[in-house]
C-alpha atoms as a PDB file:
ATOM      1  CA  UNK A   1    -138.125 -61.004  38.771  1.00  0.00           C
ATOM      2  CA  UNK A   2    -138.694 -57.198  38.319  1.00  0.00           C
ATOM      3  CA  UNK A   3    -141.696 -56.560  40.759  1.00  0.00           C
ATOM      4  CA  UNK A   4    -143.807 -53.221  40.169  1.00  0.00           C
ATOM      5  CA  UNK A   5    -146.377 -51.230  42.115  1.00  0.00           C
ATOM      6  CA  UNK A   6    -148.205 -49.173  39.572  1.00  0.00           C
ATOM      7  CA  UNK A   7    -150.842 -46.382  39.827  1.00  0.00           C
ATOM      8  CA  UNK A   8    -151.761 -43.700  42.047  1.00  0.00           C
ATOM      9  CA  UNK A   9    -150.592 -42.661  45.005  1.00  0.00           C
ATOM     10  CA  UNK A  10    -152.427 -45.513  47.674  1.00  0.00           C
ATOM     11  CA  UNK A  11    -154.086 -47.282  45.133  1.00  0.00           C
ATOM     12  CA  UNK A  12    -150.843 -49.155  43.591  1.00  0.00           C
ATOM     13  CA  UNK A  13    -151.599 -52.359  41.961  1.00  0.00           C
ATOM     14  CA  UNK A  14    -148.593 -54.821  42.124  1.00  0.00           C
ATOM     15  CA  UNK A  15    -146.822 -56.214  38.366  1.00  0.00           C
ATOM     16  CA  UNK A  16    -144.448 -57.468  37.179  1.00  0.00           C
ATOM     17  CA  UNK A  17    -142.058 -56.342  34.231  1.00  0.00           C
ATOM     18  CA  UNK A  18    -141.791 -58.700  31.318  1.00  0.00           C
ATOM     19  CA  UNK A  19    -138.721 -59.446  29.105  1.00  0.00           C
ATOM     20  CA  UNK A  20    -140.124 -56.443  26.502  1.00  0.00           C
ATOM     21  CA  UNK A  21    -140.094 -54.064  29.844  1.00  0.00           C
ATOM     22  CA  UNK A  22    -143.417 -54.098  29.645  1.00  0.00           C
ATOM     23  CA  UNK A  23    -145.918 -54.246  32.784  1.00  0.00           C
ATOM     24  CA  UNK A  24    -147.994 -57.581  33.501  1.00  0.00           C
ATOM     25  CA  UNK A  25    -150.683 -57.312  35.939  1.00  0.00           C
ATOM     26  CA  UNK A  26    -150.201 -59.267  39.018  1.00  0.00           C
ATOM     27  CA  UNK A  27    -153.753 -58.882  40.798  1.00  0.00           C
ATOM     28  CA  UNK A  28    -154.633 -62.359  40.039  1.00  0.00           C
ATOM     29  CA  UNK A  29    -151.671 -63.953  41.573  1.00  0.00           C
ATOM     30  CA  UNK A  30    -150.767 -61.610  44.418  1.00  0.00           C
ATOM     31  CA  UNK A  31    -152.795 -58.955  46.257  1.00  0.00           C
ATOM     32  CA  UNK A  32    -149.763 -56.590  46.633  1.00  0.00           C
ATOM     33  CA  UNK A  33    -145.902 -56.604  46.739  1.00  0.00           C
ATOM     34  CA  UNK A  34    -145.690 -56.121  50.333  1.00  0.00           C
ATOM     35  CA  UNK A  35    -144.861 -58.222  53.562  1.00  0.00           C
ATOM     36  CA  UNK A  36    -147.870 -59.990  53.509  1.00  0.00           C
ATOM     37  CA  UNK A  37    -147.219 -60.899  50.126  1.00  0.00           C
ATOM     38  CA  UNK A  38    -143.539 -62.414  51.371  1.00  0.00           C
ATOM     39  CA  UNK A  39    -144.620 -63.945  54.528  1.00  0.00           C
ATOM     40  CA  UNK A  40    -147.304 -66.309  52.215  1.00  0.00           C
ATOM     41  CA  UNK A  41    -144.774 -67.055  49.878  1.00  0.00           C
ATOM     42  CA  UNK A  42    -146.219 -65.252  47.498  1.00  0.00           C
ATOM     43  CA  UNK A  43    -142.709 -65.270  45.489  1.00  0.00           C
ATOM     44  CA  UNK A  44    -142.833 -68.949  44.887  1.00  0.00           C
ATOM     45  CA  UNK A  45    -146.394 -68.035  43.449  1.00  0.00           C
ATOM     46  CA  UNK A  46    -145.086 -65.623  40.837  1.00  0.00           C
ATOM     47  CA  UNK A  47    -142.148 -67.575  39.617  1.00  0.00           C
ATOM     48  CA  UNK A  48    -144.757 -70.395  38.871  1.00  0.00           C
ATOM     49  CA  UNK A  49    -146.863 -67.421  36.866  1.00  0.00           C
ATOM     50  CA  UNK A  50    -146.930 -67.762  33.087  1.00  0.00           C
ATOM     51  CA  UNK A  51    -146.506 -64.184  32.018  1.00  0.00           C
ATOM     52  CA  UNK A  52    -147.820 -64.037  29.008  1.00  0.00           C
ATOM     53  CA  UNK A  53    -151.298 -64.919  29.943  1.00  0.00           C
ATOM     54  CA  UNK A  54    -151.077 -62.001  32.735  1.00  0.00           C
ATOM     55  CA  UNK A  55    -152.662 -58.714  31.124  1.00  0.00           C
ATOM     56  CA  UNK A  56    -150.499 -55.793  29.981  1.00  0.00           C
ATOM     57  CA  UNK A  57    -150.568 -52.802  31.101  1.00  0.00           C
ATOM     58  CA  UNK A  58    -150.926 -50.066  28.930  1.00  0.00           C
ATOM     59  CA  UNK A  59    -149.365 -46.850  28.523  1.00  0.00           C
ATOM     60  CA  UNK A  60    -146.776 -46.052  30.973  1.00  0.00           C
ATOM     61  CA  UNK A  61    -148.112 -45.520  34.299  1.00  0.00           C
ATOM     62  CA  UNK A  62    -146.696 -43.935  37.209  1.00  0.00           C
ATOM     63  CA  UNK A  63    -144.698 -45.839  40.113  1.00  0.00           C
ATOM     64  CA  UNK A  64    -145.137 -46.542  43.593  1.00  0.00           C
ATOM     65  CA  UNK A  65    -142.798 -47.421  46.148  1.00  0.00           C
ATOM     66  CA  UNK A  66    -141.575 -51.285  45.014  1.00  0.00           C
ATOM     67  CA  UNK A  67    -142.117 -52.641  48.570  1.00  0.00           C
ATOM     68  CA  UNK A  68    -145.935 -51.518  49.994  1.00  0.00           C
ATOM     69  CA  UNK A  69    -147.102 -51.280  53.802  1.00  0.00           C
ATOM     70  CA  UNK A  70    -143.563 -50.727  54.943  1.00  0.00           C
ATOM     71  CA  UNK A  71    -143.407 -51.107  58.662  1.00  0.00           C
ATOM     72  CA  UNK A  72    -140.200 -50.302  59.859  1.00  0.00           C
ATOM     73  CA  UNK A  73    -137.973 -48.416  57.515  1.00  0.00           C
ATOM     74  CA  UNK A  74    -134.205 -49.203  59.264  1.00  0.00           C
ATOM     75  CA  UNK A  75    -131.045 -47.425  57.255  1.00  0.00           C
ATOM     76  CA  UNK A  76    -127.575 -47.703  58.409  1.00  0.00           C
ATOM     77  CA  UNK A  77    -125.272 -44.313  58.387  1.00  0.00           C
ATOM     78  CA  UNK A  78    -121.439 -43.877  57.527  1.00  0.00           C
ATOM     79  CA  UNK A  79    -121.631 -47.189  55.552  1.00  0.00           C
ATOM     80  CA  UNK A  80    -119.117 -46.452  53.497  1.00  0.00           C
ATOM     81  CA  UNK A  81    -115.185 -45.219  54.627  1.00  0.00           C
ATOM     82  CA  UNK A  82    -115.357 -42.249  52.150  1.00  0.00           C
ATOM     83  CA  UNK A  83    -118.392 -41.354  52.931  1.00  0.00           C
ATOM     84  CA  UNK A  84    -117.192 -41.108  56.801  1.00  0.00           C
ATOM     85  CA  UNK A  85    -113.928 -39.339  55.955  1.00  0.00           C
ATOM     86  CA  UNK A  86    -115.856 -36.687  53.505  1.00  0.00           C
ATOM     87  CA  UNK A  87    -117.793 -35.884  56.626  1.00  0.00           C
ATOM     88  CA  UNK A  88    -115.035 -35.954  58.970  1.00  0.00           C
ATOM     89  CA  UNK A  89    -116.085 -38.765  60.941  1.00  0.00           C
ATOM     90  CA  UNK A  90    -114.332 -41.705  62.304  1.00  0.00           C
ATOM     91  CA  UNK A  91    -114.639 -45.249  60.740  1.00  0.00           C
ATOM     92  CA  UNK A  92    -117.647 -46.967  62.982  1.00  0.00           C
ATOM     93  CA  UNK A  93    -116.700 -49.767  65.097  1.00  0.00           C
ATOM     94  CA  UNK A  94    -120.644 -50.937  65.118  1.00  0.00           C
ATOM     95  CA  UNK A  95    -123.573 -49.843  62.239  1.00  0.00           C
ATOM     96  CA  UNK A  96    -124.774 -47.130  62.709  1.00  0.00           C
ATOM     97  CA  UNK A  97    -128.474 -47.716  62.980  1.00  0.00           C
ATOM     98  CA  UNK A  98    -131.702 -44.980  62.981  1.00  0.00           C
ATOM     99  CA  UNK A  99    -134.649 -45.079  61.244  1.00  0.00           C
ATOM    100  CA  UNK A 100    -136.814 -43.072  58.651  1.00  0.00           C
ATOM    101  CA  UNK A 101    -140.236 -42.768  59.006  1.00  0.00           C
ATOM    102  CA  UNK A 102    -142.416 -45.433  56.828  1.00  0.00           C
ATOM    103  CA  UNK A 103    -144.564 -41.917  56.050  1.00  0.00           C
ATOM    104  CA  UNK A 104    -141.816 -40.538  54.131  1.00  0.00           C
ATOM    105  CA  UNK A 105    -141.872 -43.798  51.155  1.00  0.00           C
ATOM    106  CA  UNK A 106    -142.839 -42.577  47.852  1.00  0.00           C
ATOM    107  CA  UNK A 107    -142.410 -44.000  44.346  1.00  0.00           C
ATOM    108  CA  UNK A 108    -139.007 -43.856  42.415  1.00  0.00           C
ATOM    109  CA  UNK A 109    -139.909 -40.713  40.087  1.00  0.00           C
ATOM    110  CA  UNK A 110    -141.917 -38.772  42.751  1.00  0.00           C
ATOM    111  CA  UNK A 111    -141.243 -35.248  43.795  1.00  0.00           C
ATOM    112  CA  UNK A 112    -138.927 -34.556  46.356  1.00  0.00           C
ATOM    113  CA  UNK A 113    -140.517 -31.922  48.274  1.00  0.00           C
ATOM    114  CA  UNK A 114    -138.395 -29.234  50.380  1.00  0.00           C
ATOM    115  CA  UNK A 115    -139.760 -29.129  53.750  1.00  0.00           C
ATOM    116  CA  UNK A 116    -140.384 -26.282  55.641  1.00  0.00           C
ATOM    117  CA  UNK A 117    -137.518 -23.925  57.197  1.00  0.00           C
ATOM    118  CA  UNK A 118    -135.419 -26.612  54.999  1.00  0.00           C
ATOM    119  CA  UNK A 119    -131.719 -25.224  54.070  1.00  0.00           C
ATOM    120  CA  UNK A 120    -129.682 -28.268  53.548  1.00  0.00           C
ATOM    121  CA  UNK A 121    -131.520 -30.703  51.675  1.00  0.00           C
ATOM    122  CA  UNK A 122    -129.308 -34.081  50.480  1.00  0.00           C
ATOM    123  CA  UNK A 123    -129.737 -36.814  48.351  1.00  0.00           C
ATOM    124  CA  UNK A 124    -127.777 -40.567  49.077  1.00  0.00           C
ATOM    125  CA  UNK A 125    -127.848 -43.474  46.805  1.00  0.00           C
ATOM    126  CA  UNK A 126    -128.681 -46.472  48.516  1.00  0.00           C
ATOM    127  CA  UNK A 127    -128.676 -50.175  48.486  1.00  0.00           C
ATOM    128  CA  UNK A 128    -131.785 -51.422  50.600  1.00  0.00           C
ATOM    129  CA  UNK A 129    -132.600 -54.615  51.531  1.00  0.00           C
ATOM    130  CA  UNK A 130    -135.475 -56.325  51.693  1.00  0.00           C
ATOM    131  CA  UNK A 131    -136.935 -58.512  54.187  1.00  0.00           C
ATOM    132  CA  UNK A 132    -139.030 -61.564  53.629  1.00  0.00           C
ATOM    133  CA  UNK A 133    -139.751 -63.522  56.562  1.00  0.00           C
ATOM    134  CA  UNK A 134    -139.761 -62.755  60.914  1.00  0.00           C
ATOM    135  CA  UNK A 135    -136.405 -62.658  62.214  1.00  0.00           C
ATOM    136  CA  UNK A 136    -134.654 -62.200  65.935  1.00  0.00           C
ATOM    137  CA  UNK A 137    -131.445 -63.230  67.186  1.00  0.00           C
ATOM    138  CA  UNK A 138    -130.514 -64.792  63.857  1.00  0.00           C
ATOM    139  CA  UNK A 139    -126.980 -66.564  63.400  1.00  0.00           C
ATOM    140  CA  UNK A 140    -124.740 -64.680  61.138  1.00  0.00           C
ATOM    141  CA  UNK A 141    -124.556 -67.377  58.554  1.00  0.00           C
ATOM    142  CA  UNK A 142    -128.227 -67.407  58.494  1.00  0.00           C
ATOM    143  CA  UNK A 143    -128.730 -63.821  58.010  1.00  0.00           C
ATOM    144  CA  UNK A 144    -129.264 -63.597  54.581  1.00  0.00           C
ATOM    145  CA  UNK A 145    -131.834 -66.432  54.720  1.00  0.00           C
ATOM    146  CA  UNK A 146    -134.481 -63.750  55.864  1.00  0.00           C
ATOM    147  CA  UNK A 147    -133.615 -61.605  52.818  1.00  0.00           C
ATOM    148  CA  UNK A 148    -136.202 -61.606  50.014  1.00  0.00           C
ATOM    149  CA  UNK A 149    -134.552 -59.449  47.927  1.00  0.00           C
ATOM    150  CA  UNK A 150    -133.172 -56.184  47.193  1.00  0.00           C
ATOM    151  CA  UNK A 151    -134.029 -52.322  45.863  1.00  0.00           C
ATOM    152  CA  UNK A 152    -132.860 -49.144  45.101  1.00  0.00           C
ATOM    153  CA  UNK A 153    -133.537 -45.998  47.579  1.00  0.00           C
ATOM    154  CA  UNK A 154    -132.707 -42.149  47.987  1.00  0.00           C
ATOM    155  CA  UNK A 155    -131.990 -41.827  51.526  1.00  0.00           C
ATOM    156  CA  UNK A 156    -132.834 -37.976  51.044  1.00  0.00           C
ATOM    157  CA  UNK A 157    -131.845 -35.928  54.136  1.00  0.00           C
ATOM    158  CA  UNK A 158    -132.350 -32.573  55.687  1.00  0.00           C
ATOM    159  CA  UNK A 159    -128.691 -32.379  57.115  1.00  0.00           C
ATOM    160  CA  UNK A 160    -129.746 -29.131  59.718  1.00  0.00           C
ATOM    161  CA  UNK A 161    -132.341 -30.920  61.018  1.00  0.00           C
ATOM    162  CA  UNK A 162    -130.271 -34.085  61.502  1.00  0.00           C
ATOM    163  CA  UNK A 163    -126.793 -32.490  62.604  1.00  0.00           C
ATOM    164  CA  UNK A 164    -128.350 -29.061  63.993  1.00  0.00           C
ATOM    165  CA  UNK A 165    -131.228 -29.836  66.119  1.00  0.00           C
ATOM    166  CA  UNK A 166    -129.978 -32.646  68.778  1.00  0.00           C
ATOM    167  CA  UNK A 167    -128.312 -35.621  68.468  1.00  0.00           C
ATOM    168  CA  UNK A 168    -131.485 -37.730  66.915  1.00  0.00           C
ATOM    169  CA  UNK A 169    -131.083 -38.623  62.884  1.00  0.00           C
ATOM    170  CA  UNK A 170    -134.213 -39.058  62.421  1.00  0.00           C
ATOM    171  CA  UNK A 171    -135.359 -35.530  62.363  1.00  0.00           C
ATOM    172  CA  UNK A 172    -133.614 -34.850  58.946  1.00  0.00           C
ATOM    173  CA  UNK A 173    -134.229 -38.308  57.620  1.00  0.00           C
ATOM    174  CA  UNK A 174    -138.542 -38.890  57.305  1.00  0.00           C
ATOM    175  CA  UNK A 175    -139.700 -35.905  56.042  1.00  0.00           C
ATOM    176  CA  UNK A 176    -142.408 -36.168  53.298  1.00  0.00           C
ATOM    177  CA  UNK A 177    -141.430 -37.849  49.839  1.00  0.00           C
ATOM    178  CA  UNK A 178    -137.666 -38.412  51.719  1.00  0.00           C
ATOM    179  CA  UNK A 179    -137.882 -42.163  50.909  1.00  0.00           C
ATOM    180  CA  UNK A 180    -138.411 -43.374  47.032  1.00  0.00           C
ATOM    181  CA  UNK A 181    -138.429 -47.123  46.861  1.00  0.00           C
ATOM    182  CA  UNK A 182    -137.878 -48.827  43.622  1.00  0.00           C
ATOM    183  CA  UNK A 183    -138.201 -48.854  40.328  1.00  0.00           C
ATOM    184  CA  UNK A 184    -138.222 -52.754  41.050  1.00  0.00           C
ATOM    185  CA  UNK A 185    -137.820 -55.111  43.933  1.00  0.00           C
ATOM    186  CA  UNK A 186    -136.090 -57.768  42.720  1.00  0.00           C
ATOM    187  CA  UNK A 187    -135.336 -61.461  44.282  1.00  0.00           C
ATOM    188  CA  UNK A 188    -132.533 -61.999  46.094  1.00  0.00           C
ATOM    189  CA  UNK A 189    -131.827 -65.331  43.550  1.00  0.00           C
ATOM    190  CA  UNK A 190    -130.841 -62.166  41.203  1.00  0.00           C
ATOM    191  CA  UNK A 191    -128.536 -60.449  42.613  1.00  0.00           C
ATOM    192  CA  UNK A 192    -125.461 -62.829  42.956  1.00  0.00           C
ATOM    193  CA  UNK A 193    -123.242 -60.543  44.604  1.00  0.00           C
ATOM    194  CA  UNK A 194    -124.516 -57.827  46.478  1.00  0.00           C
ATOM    195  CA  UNK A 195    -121.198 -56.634  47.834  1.00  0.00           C
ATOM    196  CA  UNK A 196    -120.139 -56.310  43.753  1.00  0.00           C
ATOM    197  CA  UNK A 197    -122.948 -53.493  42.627  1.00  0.00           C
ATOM    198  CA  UNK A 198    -121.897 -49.788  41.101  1.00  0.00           C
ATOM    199  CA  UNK A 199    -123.830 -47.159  43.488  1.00  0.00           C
ATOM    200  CA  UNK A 200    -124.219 -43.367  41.578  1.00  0.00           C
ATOM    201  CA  UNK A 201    -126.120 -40.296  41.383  1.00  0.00           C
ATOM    202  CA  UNK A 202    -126.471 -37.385  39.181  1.00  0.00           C
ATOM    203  CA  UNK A 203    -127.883 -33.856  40.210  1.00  0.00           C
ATOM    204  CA  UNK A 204    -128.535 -31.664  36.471  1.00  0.00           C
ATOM    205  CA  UNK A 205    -126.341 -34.262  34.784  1.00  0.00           C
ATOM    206  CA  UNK A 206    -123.447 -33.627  36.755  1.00  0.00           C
ATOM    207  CA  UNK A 207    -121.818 -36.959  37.951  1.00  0.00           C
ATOM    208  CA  UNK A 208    -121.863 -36.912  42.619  1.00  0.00           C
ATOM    209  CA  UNK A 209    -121.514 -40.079  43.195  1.00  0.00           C
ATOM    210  CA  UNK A 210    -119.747 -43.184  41.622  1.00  0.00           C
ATOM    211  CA  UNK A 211    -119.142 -45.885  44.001  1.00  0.00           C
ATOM    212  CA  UNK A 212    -119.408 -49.994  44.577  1.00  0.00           C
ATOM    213  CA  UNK A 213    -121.086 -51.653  47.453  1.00  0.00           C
ATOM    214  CA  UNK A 214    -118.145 -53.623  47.839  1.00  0.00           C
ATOM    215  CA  UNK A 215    -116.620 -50.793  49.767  1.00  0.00           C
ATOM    216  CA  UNK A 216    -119.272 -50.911  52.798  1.00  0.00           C
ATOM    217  CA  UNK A 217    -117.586 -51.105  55.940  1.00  0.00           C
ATOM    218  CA  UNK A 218    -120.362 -53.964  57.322  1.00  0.00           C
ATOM    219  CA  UNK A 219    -122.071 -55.951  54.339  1.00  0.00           C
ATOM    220  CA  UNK A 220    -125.654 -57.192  53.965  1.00  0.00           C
ATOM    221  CA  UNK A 221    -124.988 -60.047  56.240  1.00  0.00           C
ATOM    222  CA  UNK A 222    -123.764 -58.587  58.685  1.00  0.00           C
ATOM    223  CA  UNK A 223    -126.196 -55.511  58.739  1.00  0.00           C
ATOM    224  CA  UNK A 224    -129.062 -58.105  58.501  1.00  0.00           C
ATOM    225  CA  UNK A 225    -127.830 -60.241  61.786  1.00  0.00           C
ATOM    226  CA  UNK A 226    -127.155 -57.157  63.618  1.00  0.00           C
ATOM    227  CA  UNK A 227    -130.222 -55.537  63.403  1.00  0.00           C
ATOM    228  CA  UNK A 228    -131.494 -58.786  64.496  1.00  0.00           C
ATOM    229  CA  UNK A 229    -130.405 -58.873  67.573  1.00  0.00           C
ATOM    230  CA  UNK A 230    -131.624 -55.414  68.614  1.00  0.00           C
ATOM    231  CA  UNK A 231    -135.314 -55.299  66.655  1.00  0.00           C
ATOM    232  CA  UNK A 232    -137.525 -58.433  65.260  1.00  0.00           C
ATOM    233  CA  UNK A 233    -137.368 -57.833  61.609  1.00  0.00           C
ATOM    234  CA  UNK A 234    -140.287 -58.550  59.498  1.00  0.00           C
ATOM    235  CA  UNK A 235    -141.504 -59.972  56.579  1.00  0.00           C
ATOM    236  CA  UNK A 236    -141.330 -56.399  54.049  1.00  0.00           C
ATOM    237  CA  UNK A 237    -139.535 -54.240  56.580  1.00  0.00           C
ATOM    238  CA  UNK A 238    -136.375 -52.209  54.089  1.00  0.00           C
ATOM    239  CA  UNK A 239    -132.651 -51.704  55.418  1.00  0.00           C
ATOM    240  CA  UNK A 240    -130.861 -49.147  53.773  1.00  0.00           C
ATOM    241  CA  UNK A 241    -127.788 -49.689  53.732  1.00  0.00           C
ATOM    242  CA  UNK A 242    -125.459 -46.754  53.266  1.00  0.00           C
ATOM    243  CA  UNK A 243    -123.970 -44.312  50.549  1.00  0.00           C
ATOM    244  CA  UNK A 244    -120.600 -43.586  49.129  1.00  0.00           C
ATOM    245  CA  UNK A 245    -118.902 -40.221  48.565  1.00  0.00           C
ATOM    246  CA  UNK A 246    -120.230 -37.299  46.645  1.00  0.00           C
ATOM    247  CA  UNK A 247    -123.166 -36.290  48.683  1.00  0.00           C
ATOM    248  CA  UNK A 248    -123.853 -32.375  49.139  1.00  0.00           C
ATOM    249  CA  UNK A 249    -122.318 -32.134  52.402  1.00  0.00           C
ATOM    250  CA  UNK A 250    -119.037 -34.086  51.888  1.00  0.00           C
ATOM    251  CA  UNK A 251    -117.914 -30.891  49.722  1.00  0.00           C
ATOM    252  CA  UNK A 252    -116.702 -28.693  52.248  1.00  0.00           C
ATOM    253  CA  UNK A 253    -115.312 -25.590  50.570  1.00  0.00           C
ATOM    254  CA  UNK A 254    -119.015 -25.459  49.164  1.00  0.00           C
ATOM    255  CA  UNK A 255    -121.569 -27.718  49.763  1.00  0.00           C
ATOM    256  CA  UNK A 256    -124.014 -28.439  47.248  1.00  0.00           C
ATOM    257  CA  UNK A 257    -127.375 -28.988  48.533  1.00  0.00           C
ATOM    258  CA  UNK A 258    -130.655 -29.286  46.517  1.00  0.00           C
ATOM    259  CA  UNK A 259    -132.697 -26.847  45.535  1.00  0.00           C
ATOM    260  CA  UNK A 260    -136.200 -26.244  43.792  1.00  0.00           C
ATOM    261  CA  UNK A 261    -135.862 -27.304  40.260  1.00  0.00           C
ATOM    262  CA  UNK A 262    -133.069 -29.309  40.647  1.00  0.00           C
ATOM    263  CA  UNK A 263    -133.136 -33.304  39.263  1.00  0.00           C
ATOM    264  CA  UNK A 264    -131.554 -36.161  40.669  1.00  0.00           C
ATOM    265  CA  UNK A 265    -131.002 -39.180  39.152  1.00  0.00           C
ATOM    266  CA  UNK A 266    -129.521 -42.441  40.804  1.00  0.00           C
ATOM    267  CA  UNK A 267    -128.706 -45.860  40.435  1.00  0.00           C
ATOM    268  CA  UNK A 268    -127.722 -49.118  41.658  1.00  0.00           C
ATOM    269  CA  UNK A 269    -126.534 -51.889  39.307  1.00  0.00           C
ATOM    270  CA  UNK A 270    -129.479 -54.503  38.707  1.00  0.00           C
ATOM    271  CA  UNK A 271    -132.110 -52.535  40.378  1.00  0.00           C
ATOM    272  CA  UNK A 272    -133.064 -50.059  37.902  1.00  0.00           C
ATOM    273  CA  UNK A 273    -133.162 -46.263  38.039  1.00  0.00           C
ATOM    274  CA  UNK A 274    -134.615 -43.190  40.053  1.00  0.00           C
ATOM    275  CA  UNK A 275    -135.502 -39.741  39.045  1.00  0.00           C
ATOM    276  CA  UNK A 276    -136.559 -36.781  41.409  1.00  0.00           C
ATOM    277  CA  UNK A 277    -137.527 -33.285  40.894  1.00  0.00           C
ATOM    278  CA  UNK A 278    -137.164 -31.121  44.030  1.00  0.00           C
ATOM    279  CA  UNK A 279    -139.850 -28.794  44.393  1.00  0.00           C
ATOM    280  CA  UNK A 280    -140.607 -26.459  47.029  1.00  0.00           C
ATOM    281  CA  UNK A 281    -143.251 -27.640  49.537  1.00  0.00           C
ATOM    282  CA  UNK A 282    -146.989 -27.496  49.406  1.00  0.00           C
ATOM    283  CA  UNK A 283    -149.551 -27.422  52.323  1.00  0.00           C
END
């Protein structure tokens, strides 16, 4: 299942994509792709669907963030060993944990907006997880039973206000519009290897990043059941999960951060694509 939030900004209607890539309207099955939605087993509902009596949607309308009413937005840093090493930083012994603001979620193909007094702005292809029921303390070989699926994200960071103000990540990680979500969520049944999935990004057409998830340092599992024993995860809260090589930063001789007018595209195998235009910000 390729699960949708369509419309305007707050006012997203949840769908589902068909086998012609089409949008089918959910609202009569579900209220909203969102932990709610997962926590009623409202999956099981939509598998049972029949599609083709669901109404299209016509047109092609714009998209929200895949997961709605996100909580707690978790992401896990230096995920990946050339991703460290780019940055000069040792392998992590632990995740690296911090979190982005659940204000900064947008849709997919939203506009990245520069903040304010911004000079090093950063895009990171991401793996996220999804969550899909309560979890604490979980048993590592019952961590992935709390995942409800998967997405794609752009863990888009201001690297002077993360590295250059303090020692708190967060700063350069929740501005505005710093967290697309989607094109899809899709169920975990889908995915039958997470650790096996081709992670890139594009900025004007020029290749960044080309990796595979099966170089993270920790893997789903074990990001899921260690955030579990330091936060109770719930149903629709994301995990992002890292990013390989080729970010702006990781190019020391001459970093290439984003700029107004620039495009990024990105992609994760299975979970559809992402397109951002930076532009500069707007009161």
């Amino acid at each position: 299942m390729k699960l949708v939030r369509y419309g305007a900004p707050g006012r997203e209607k949840p769908g589902i994509i068909d086998a012609d890539g089409k949008i089918r309207d959910l609202s009569r099955i579900v209220p909203d792709i969102d932990g709610a939605m997962l926590a009623a087993g409202g999956l099981a509902k939509i598998k049972k669907a029949n599609l083709k009596r669901l109404k299209t949607v016509a047109g092609k309308p714009r998209l929200g963030p895949c997961v709605g009413h996100v909580r707690n937005y978790l992401a896990i840093g230096l995920n990946y060993s050339d991703h460290a090493a780019e940055g000069g930083n040792p392998i992590p012994k632990e995740p690296v944990v911090f979190n982005k603001a659940p204000s900064c979620i947008c849709g997919p193909n939203d506009n990245t907006m520069i903040p304010k007094d911004s000079s090093k702005l950063d895009y990171e292809c991401e793996l996220v997880i999804v969550i899909g029921k309560r979890a604490r303390y979980l048993a590592k070989d019952k961590a992935m039973d709390a995942v409800a699926g998967y997405c794609l994200g752009n863990d888009v960071s201001e690297r002077a206000f993360q590295l250059e103000h303090g020692q708190t990540f967060a700063k350069g990680k929740g501005a505005e519009t710093f967290g697309p979500l989607g094109p899809w969520f899709v169920s975990k049944d889908e995915i039958k290897d997470p650790q096996n999935l081709a992670v890139w990004s594009n900025v004007n057409g020029e290749k960044r990043q080309n990796g595979n998830t099966r170089n993270m340092i920790f893997d789903c599992q074990h990001i899921v059941w260690y955030c579990s024993q330091f936060f109770v995860l719930e149903p629709g809260d994301v995990i992002a999960t890292g990013t390989p090589a080729g970010v702006g930063i990781g190019r020391k001789v001459e970093p290439k951060y984003l700029r107004a007018g620039d495009v990024v595209e990105l992609g994760v195998d299975g979970l559809g694509t992402q397109t951002q235009k930076i532009v500069p910000f707007k009161a």
